[in-house]
PDB file of N, CA and C in Angstrom:
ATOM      1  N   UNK A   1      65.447  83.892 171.347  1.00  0.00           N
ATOM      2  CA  UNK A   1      64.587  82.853 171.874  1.00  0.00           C
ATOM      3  C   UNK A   1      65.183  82.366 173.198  1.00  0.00           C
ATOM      4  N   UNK A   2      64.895  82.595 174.337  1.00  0.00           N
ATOM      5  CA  UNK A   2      65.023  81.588 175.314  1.00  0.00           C
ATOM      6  C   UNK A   2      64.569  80.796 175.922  1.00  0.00           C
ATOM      7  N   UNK A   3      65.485  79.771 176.549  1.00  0.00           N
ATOM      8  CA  UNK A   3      65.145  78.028 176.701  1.00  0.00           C
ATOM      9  C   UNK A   3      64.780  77.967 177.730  1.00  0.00           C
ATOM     10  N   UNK A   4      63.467  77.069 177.432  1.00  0.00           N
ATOM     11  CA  UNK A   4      63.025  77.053 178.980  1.00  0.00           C
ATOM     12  C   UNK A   4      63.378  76.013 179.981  1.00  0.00           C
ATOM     13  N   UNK A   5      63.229  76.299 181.325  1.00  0.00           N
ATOM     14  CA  UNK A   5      63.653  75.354 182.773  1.00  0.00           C
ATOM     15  C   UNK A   5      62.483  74.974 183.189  1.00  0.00           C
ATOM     16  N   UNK A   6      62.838  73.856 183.971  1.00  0.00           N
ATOM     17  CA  UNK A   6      61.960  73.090 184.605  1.00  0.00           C
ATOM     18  C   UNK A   6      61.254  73.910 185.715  1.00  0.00           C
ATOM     19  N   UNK A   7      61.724  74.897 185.913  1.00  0.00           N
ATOM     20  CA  UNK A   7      60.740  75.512 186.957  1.00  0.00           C
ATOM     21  C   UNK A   7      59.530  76.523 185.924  1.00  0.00           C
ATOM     22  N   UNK A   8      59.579  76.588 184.869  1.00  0.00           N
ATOM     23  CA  UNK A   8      58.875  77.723 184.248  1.00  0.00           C
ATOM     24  C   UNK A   8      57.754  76.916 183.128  1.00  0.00           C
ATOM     25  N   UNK A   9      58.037  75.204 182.972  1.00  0.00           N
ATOM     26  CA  UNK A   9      56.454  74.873 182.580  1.00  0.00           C
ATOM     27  C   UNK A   9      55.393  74.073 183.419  1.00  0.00           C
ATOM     28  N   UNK A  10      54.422  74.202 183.060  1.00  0.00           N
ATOM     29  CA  UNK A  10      53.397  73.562 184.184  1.00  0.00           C
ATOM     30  C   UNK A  10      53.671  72.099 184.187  1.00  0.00           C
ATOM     31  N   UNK A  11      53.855  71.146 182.590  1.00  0.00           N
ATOM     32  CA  UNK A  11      53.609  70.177 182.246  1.00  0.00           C
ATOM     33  C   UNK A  11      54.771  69.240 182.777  1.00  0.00           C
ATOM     34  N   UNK A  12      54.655  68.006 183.849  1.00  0.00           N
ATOM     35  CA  UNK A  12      55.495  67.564 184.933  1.00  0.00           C
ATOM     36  C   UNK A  12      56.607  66.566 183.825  1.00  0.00           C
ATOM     37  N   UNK A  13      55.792  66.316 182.876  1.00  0.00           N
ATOM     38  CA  UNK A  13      56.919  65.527 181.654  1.00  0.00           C
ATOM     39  C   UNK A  13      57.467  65.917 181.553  1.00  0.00           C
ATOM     40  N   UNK A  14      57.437  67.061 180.621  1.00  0.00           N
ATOM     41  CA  UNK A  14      58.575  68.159 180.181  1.00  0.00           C
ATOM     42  C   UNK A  14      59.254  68.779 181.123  1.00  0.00           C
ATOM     43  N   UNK A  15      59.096  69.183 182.078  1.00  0.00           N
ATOM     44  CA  UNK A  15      59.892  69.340 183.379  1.00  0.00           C
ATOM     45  C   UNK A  15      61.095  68.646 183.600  1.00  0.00           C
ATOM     46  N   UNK A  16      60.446  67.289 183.738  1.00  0.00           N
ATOM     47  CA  UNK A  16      61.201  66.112 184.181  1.00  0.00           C
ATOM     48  C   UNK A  16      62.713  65.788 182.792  1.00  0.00           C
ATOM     49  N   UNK A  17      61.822  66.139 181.723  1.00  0.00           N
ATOM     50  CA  UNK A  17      62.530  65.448 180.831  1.00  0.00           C
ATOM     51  C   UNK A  17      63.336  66.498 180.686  1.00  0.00           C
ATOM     52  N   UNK A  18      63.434  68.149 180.993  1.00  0.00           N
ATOM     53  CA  UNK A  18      64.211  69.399 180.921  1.00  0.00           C
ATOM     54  C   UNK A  18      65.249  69.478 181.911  1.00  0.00           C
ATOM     55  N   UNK A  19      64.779  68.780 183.028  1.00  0.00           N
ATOM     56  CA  UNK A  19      65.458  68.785 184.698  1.00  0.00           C
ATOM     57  C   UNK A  19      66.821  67.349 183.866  1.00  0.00           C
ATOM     58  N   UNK A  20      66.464  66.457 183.495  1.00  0.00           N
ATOM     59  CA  UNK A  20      67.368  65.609 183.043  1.00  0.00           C
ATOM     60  C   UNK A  20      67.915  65.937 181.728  1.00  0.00           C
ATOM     61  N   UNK A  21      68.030  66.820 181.162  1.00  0.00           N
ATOM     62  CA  UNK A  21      68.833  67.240 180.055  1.00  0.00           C
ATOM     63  C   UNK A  21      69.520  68.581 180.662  1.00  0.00           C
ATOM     64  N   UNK A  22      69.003  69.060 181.602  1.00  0.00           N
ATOM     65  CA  UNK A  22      69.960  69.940 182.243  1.00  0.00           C
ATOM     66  C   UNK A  22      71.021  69.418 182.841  1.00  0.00           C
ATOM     67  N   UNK A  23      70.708  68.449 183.519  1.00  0.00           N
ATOM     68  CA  UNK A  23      71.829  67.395 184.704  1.00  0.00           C
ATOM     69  C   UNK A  23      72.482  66.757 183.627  1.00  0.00           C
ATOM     70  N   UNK A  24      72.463  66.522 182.171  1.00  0.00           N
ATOM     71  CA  UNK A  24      72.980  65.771 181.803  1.00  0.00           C
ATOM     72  C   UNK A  24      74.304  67.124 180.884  1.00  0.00           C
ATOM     73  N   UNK A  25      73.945  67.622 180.661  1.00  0.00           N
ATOM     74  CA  UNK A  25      74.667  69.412 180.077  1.00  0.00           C
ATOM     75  C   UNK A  25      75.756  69.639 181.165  1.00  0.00           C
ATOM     76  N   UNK A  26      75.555  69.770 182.751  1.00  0.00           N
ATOM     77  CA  UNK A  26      76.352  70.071 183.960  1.00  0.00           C
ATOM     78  C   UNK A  26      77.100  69.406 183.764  1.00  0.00           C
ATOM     79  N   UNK A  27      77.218  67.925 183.493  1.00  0.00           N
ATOM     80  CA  UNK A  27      78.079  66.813 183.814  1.00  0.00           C
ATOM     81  C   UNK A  27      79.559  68.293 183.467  1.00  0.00           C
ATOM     82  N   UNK A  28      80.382  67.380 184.495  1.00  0.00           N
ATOM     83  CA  UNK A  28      82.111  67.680 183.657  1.00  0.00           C
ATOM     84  C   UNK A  28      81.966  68.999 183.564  1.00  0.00           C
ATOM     85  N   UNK A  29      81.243  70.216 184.066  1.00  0.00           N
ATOM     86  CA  UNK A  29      81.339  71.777 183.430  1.00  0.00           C
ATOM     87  C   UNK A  29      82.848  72.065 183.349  1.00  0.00           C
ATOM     88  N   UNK A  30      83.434  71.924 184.889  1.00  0.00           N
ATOM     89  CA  UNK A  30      84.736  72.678 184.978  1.00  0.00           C
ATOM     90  C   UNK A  30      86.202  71.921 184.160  1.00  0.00           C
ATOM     91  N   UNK A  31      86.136  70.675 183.645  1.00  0.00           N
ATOM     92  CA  UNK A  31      86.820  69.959 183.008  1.00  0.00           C
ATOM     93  C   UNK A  31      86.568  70.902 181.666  1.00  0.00           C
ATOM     94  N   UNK A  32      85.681  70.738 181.093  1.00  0.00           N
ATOM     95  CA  UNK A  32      85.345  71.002 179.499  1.00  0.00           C
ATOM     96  C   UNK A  32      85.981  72.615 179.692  1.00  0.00           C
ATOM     97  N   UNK A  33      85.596  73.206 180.432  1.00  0.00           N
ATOM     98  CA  UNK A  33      86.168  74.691 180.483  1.00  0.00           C
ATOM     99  C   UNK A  33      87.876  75.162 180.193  1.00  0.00           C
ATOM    100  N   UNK A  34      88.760  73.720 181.455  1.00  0.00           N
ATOM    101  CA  UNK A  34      89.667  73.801 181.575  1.00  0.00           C
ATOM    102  C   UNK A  34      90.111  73.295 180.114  1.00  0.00           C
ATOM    103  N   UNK A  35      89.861  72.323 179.700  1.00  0.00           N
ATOM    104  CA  UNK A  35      89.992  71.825 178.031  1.00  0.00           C
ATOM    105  C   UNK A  35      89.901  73.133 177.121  1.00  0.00           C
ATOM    106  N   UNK A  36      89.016  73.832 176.708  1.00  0.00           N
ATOM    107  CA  UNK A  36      88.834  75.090 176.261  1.00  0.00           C
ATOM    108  C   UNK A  36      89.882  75.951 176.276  1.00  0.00           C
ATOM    109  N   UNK A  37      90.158  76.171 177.563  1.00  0.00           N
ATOM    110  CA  UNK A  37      90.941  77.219 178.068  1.00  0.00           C
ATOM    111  C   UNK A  37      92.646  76.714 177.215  1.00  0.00           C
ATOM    112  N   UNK A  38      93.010  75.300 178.080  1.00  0.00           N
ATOM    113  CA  UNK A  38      94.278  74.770 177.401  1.00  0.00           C
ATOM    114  C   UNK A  38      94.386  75.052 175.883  1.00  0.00           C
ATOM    115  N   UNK A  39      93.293  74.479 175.126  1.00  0.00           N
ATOM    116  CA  UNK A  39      93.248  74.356 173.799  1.00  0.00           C
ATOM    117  C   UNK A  39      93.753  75.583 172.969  1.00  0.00           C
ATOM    118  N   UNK A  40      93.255  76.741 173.444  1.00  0.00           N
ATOM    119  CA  UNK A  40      93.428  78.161 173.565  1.00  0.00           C
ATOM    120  C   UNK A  40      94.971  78.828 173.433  1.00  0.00           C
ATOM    121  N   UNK A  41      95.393  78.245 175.370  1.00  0.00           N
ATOM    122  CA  UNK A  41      96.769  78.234 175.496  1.00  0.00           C
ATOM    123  C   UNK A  41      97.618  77.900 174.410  1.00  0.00           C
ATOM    124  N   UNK A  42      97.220  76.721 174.395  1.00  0.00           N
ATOM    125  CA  UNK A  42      98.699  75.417 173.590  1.00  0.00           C
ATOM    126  C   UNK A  42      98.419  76.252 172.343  1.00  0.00           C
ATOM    127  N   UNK A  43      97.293  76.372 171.452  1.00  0.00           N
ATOM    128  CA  UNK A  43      97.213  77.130 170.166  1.00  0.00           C
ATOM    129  C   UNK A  43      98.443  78.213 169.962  1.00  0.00           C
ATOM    130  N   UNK A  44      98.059  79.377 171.153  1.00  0.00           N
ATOM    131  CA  UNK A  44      98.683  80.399 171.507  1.00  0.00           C
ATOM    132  C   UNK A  44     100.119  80.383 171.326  1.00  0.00           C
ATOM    133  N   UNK A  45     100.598  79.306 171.983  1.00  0.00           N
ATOM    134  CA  UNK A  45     102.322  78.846 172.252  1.00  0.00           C
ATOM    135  C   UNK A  45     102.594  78.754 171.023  1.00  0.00           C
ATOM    136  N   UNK A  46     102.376  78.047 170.168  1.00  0.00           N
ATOM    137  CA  UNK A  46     102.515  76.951 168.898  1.00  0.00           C
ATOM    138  C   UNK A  46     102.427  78.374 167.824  1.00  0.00           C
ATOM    139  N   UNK A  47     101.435  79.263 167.719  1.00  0.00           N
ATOM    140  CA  UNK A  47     101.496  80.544 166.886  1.00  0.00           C
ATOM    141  C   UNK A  47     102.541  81.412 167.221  1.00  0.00           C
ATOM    142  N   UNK A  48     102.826  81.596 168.801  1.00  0.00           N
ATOM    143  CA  UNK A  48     103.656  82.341 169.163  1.00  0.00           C
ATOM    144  C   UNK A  48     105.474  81.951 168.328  1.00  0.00           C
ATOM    145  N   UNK A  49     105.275  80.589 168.812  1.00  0.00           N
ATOM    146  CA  UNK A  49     106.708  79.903 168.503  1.00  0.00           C
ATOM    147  C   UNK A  49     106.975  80.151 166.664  1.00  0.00           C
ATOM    148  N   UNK A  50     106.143  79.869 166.234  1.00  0.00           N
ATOM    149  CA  UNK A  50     106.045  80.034 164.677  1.00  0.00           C
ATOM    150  C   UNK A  50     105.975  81.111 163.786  1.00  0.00           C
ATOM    151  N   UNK A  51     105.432  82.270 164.982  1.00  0.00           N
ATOM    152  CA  UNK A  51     105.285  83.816 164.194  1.00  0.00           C
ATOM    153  C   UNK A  51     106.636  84.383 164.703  1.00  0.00           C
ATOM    154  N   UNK A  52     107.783  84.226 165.905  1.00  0.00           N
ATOM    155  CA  UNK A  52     108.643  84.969 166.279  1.00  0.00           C
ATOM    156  C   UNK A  52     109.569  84.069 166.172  1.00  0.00           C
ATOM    157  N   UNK A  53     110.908  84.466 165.643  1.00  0.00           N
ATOM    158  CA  UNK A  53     111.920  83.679 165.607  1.00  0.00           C
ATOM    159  C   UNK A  53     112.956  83.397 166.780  1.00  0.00           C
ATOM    160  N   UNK A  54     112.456  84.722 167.703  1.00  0.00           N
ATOM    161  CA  UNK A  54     113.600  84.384 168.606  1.00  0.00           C
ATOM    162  C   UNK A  54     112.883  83.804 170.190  1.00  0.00           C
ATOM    163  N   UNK A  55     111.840  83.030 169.928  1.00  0.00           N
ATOM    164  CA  UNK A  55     110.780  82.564 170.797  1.00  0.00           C
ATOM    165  C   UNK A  55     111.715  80.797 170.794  1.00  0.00           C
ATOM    166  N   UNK A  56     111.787  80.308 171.769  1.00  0.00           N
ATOM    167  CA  UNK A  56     112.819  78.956 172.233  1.00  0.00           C
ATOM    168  C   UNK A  56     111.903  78.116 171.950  1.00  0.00           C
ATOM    169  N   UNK A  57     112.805  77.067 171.458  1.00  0.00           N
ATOM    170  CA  UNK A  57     111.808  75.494 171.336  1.00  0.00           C
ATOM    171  C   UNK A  57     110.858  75.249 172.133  1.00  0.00           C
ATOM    172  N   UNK A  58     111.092  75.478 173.827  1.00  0.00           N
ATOM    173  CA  UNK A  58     110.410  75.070 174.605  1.00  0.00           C
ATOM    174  C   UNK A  58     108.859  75.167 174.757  1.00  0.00           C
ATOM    175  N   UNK A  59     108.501  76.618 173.600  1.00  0.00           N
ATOM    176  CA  UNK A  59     107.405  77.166 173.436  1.00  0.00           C
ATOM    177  C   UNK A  59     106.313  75.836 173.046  1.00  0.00           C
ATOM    178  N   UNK A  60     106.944  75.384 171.491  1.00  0.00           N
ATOM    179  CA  UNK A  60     106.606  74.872 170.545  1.00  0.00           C
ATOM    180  C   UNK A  60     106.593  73.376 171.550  1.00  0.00           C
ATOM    181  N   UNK A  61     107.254  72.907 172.176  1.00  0.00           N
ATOM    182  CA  UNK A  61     106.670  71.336 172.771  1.00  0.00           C
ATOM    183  C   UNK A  61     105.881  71.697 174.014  1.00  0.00           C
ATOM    184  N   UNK A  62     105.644  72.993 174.529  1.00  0.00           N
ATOM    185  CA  UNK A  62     104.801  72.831 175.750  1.00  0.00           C
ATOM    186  C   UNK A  62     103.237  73.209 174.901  1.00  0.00           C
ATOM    187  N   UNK A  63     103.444  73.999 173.755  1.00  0.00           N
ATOM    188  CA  UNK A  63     102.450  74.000 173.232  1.00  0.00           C
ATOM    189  C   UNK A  63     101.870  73.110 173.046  1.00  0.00           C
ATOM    190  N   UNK A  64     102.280  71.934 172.086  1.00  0.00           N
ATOM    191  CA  UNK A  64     102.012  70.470 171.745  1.00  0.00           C
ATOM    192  C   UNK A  64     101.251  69.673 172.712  1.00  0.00           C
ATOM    193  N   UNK A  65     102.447  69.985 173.978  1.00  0.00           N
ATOM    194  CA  UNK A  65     101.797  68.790 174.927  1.00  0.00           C
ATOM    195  C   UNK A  65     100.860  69.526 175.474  1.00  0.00           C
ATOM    196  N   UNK A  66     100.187  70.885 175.862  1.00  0.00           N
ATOM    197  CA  UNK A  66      98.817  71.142 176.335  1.00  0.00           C
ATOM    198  C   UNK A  66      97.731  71.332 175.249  1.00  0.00           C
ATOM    199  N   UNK A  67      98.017  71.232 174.477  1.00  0.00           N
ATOM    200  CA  UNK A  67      97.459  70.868 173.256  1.00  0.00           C
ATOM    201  C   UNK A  67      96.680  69.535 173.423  1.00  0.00           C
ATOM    202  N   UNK A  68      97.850  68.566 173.328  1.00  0.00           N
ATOM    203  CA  UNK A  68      97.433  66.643 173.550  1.00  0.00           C
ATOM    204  C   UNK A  68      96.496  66.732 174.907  1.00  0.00           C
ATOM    205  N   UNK A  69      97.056  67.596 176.099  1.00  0.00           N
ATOM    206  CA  UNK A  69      96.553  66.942 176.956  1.00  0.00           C
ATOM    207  C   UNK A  69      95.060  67.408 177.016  1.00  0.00           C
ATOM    208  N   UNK A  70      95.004  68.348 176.613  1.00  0.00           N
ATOM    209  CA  UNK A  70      93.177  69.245 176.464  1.00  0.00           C
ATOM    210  C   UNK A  70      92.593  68.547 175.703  1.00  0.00           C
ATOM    211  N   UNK A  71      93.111  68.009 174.837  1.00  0.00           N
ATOM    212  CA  UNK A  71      92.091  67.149 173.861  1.00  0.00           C
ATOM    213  C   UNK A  71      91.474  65.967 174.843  1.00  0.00           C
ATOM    214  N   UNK A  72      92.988  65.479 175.322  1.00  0.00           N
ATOM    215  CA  UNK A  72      92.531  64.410 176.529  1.00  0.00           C
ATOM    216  C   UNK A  72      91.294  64.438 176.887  1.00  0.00           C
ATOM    217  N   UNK A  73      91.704  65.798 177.870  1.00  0.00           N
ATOM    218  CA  UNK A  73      90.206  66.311 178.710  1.00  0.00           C
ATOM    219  C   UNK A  73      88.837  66.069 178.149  1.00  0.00           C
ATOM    220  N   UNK A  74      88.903  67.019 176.498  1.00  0.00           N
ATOM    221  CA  UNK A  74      87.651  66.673 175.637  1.00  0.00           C
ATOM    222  C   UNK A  74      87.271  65.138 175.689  1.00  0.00           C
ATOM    223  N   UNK A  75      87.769  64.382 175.367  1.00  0.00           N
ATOM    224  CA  UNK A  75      87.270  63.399 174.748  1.00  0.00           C
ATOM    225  C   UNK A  75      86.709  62.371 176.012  1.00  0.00           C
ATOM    226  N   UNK A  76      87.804  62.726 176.876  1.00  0.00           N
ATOM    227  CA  UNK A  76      87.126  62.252 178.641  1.00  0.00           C
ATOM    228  C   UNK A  76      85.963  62.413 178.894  1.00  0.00           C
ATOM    229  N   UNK A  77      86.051  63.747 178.378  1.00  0.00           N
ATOM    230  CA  UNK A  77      84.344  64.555 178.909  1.00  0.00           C
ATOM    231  C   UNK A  77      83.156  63.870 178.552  1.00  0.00           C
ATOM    232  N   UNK A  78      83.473  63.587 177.346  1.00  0.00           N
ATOM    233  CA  UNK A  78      82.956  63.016 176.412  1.00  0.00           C
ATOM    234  C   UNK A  78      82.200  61.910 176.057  1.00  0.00           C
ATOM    235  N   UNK A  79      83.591  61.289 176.677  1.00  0.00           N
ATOM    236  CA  UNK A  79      83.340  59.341 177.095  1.00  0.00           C
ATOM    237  C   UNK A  79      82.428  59.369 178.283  1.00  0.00           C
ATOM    238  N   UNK A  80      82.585  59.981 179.436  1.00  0.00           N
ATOM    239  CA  UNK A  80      81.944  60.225 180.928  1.00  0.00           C
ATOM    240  C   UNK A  80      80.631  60.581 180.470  1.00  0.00           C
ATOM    241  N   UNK A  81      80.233  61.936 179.636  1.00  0.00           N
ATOM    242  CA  UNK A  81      78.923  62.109 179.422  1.00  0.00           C
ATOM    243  C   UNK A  81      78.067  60.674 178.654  1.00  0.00           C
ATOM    244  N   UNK A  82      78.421  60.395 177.548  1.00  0.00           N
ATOM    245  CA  UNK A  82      78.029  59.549 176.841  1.00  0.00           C
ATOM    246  C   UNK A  82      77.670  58.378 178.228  1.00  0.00           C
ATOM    247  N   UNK A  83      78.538  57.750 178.954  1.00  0.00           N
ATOM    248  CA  UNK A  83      78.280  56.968 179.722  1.00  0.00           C
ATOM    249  C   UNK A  83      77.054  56.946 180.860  1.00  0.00           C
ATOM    250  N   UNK A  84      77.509  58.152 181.211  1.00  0.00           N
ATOM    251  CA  UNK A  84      76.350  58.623 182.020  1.00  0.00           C
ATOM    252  C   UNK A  84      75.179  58.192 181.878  1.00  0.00           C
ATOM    253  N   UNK A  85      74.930  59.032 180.666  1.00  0.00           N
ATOM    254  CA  UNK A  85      73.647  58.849 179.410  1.00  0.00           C
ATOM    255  C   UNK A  85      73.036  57.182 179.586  1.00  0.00           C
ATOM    256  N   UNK A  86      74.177  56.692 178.870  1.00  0.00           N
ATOM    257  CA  UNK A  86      73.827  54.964 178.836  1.00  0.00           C
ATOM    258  C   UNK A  86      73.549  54.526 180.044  1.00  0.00           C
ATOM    259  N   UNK A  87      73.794  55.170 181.428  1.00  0.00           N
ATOM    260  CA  UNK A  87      73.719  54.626 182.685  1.00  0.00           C
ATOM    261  C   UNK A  87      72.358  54.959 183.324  1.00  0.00           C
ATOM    262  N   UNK A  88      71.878  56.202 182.796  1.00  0.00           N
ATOM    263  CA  UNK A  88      70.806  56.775 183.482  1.00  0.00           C
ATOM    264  C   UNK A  88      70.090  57.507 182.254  1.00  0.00           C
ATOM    265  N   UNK A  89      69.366  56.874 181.716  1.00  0.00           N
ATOM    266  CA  UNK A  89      68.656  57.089 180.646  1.00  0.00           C
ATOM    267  C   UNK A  89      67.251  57.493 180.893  1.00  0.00           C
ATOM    268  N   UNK A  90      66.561  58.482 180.038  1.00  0.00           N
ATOM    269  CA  UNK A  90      65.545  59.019 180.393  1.00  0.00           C
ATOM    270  C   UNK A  90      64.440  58.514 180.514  1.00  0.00           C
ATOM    271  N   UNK A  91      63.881  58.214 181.998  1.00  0.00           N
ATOM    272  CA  UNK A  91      62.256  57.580 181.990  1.00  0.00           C
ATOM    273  C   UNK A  91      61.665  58.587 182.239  1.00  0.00           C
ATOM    274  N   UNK A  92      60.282  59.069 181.440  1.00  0.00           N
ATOM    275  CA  UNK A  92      59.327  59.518 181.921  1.00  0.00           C
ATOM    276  C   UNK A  92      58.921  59.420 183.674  1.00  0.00           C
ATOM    277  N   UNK A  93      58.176  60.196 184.279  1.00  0.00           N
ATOM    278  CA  UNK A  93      57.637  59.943 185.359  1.00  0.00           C
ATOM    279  C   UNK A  93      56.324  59.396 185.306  1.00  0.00           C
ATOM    280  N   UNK A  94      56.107  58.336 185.720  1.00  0.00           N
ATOM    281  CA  UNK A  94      54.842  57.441 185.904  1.00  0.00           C
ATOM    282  C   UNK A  94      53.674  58.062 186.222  1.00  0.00           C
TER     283      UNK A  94
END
């Protein structure tokens, strides 16, 4: 099934109301990505450190802390979208 864009229905509501749920999806893309990506990383470290014995502590706390800090990111994203939202909330076009 694919979703449709504001350029592909006639009806100027749904447009409007598709054009603002798109802009509201963009918010933060490259943050949420970089979050992803870390989350990934730090996982990575933290398995690495735990499956090999001769892998150094250092693994296991840099894991941790890009771990903490990606979540950061998430929940930033998060707070920012939500806000957004509350800031610019969807009116129909008149």
């Amino acid at each position: 099934m694919s979703s449709m864009n504001a350029e592909q229905t006639p009806d100027t509501e749904l447009a409007a109301r598709l054009a603002w749920i798109n802009t509201a999806r963009r918010l933060h893309r490259n943050k949420r990505i970089i979050g992803l990506v870390g989350v990934v990383l730090g996982a990575c470290l933290v398995v690495w450190w735990k499956l090999d014995a001769t892998v150094p502590d250092w693994a296991l706390w840099t894991g941790i802390a890009v771990l903490v800090a990606s979540w950061a990111i998430f929940v930033f994203v998060i707070v920012a979208r939500w806000a957004w939202v509350k800031n610019n909330p969807y009116r129909p076009p008149a």
